[in-house]
Protein backbone atom coordinates (compact mmCIF):
# COMPACT_ATOMS: atom_id res chain seq x y z
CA UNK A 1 16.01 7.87 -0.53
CA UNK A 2 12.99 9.39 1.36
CA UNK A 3 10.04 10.48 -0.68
CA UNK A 4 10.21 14.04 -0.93
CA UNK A 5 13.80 14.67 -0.14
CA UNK A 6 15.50 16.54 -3.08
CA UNK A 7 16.86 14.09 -5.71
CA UNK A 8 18.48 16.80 -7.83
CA UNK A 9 19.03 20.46 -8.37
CA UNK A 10 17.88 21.30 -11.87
CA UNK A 11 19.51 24.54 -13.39
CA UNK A 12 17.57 25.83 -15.90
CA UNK A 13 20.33 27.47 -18.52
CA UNK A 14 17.71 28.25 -20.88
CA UNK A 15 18.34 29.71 -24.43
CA UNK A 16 17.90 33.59 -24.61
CA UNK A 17 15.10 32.79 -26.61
CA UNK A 18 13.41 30.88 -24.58
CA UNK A 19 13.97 33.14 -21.02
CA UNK A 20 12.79 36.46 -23.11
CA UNK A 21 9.79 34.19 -23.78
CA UNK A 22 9.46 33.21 -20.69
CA UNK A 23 9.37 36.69 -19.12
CA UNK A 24 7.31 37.99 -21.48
CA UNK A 25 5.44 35.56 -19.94
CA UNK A 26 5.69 36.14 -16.26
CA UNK A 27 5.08 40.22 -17.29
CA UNK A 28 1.56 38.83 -18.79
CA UNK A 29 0.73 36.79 -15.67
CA UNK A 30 1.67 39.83 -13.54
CA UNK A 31 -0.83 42.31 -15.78
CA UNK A 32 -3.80 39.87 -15.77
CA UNK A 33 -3.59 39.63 -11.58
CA UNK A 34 -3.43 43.49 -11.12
CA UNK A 35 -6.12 43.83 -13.22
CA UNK A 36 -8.32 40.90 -11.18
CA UNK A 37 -6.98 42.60 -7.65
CA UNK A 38 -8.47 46.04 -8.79
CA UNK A 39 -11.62 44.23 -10.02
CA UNK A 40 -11.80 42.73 -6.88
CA UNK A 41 -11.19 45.52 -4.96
CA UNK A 42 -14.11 47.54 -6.84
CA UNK A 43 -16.71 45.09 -6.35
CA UNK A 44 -15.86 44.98 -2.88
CA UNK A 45 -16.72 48.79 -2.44
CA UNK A 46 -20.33 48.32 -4.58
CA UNK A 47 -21.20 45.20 -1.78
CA UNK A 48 -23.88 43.04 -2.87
CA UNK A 49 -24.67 44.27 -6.14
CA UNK A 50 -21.88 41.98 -7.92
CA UNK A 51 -23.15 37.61 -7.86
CA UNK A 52 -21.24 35.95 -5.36
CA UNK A 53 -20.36 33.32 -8.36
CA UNK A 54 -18.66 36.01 -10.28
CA UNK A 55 -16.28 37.11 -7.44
CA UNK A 56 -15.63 33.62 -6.90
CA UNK A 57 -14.78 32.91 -9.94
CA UNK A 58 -12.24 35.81 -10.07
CA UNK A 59 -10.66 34.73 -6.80
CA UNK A 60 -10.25 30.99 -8.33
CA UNK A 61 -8.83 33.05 -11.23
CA UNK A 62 -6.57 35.31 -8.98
CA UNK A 63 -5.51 32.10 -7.43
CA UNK A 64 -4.38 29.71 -10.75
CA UNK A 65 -2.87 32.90 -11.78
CA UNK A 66 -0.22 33.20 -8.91
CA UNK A 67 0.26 29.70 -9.06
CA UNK A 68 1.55 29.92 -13.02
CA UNK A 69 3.37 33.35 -11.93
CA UNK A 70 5.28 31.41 -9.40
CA UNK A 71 5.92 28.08 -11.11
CA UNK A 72 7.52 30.40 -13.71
CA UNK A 73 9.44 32.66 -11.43
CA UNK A 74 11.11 29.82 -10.15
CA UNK A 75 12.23 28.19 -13.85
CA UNK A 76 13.30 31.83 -14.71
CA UNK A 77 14.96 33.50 -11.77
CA UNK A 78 16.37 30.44 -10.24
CA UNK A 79 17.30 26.86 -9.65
CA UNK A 80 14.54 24.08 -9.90
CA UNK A 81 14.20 21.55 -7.09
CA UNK A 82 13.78 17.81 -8.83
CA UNK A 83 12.55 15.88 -5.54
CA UNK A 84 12.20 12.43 -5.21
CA UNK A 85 8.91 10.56 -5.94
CA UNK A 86 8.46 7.21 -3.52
CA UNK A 87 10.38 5.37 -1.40
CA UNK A 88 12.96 3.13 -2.47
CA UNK A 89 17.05 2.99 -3.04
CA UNK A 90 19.33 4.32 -5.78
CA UNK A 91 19.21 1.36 -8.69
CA UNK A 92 21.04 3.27 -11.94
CA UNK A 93 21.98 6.93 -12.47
CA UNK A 94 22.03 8.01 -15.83
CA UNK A 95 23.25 11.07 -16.00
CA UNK A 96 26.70 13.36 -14.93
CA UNK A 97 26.68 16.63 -13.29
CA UNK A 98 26.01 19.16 -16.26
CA UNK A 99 24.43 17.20 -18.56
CA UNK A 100 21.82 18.88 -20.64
CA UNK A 101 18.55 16.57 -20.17
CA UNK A 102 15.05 16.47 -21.61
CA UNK A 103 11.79 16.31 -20.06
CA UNK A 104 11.36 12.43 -21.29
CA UNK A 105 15.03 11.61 -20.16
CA UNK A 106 15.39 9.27 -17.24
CA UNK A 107 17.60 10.48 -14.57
CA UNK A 108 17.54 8.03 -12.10
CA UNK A 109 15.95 4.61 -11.33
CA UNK A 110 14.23 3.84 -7.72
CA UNK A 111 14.03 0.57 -6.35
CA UNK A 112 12.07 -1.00 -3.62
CA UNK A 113 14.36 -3.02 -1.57
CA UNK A 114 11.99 -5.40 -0.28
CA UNK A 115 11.38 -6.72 -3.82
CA UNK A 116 15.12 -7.05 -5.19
CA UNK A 117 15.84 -10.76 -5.99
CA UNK A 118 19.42 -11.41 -6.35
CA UNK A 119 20.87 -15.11 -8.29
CA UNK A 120 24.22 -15.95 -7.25
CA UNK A 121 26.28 -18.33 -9.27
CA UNK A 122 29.39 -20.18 -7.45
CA UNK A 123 32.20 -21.51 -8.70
CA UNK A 124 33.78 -22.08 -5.35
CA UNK A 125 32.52 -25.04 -4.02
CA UNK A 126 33.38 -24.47 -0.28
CA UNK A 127 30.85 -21.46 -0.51
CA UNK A 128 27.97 -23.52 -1.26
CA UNK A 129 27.51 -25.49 2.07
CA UNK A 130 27.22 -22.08 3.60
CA UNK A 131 25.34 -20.66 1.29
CA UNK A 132 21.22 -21.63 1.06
CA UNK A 133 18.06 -19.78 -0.46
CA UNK A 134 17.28 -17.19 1.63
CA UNK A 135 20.54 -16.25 2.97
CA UNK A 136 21.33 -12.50 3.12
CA UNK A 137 24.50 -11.49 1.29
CA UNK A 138 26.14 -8.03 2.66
CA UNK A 139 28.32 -6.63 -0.73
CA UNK A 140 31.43 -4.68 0.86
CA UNK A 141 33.15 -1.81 -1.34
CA UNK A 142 35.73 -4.56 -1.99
CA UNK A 143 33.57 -6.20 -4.69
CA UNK A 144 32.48 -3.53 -7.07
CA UNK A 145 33.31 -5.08 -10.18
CA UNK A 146 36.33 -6.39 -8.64
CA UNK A 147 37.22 -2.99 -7.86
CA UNK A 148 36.99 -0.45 -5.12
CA UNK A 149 34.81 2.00 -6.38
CA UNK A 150 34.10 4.58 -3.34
CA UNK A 151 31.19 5.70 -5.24
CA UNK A 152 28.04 6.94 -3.12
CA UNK A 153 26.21 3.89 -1.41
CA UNK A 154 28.64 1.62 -1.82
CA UNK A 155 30.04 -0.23 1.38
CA UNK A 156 28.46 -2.92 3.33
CA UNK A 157 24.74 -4.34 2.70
CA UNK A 158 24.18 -1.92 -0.10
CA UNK A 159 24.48 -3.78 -3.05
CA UNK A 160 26.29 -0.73 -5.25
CA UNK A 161 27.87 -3.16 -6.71
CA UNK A 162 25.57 -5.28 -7.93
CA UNK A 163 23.04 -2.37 -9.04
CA UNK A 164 25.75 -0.55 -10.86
CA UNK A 165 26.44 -3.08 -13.04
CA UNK A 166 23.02 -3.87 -14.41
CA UNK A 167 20.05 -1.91 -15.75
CA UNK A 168 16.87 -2.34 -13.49
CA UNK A 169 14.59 -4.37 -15.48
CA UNK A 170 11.09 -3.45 -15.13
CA UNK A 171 8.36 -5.86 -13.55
CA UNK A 172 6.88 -7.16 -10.08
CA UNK A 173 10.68 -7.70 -8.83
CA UNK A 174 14.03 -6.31 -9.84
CA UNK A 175 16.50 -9.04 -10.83
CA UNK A 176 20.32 -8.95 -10.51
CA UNK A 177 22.83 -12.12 -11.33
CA UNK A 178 26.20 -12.03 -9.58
CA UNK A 179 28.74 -14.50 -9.99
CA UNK A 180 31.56 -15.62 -7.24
């Protein structure tokens, strides 16, 4: 996953409670910058006579306001784009399409490939003379959990398999155990 690129489409299905709420706050928002656009506008016609702080103040004002107007307009009138924070690869979904989620919940977990450690434990001893710290290991869709999943990622030198099975545990390195 790229940073930036859209992790999720978030669709706001608000109580009626809370949207009237919301609109009655967007309707505020909307009131307070006509009001700064005609003040604006009127100190423009007097010239000088008006401090150069105060109108910039108002414009700073004019500004945050249309920045909260639009934040809310797009909560209210339409879906939310949830984009993706840093670099890194798919390590546990925890959530379904539809789910109704908080704004503590954790959706998905990011990994940075370059610092996944992986333990393997064989019980075939003709493996381990091939096998030697270092190694790559390229997971096919053939091993998920001894299953062919077909889920998204999974096939060849992703490791679906091994990051589906096991929570991400936090630290300098994410950790997964397989055994062959």
């Amino acid at each position: 996953m790229h940073a930036g690129g859209v992790l999720a489409v978030l669709d706001p299905n608000l109580l009626s409670v809370e949207r009237s709420t919301q609109w009655g706050e967007m309707y505020r928002l909307e009131s307070e910058i006509a009001q700064l656009e005609r003040q604006l506008a009127r100190w423009q016609q007097v010239g000088d006579t008006v401090p150069r702080k105060d109108v910039e103040n108002a414009r700073l004002d004019l500004a945050r306001l249309h920045k909260a107007r639009d934040q809310i307009s797009g909560t209210v009138l339409g879906c939310e784009l949830l984009t993706v924070p840093v670099e890194g690869q798919t390590g546990d979904v925890h959530i379904v399409p539809g789910e109704v989620v908080g704004p503590q919940d954790t959706l998905i977990e990011l990994v940075d490939p370059a610092r996944v450690r992986v333990e393997v434990v064989l019980y075939d001893l003709t493996l381990a003379d091939r096998i030697r710290a270092g190694s790559s290991l390229s997971l096919g869709p053939d091993w998920c959990g001894g299953r062919r999943c077909g889920g998204p990622g999974c096939g060849p030198a992703q490791g679906h398999a091994v990051m589906r099975g096991n929570h991400v545990p936090r630290g300098p390195c994410s950790f997964w155990s397989m055994v062959f």
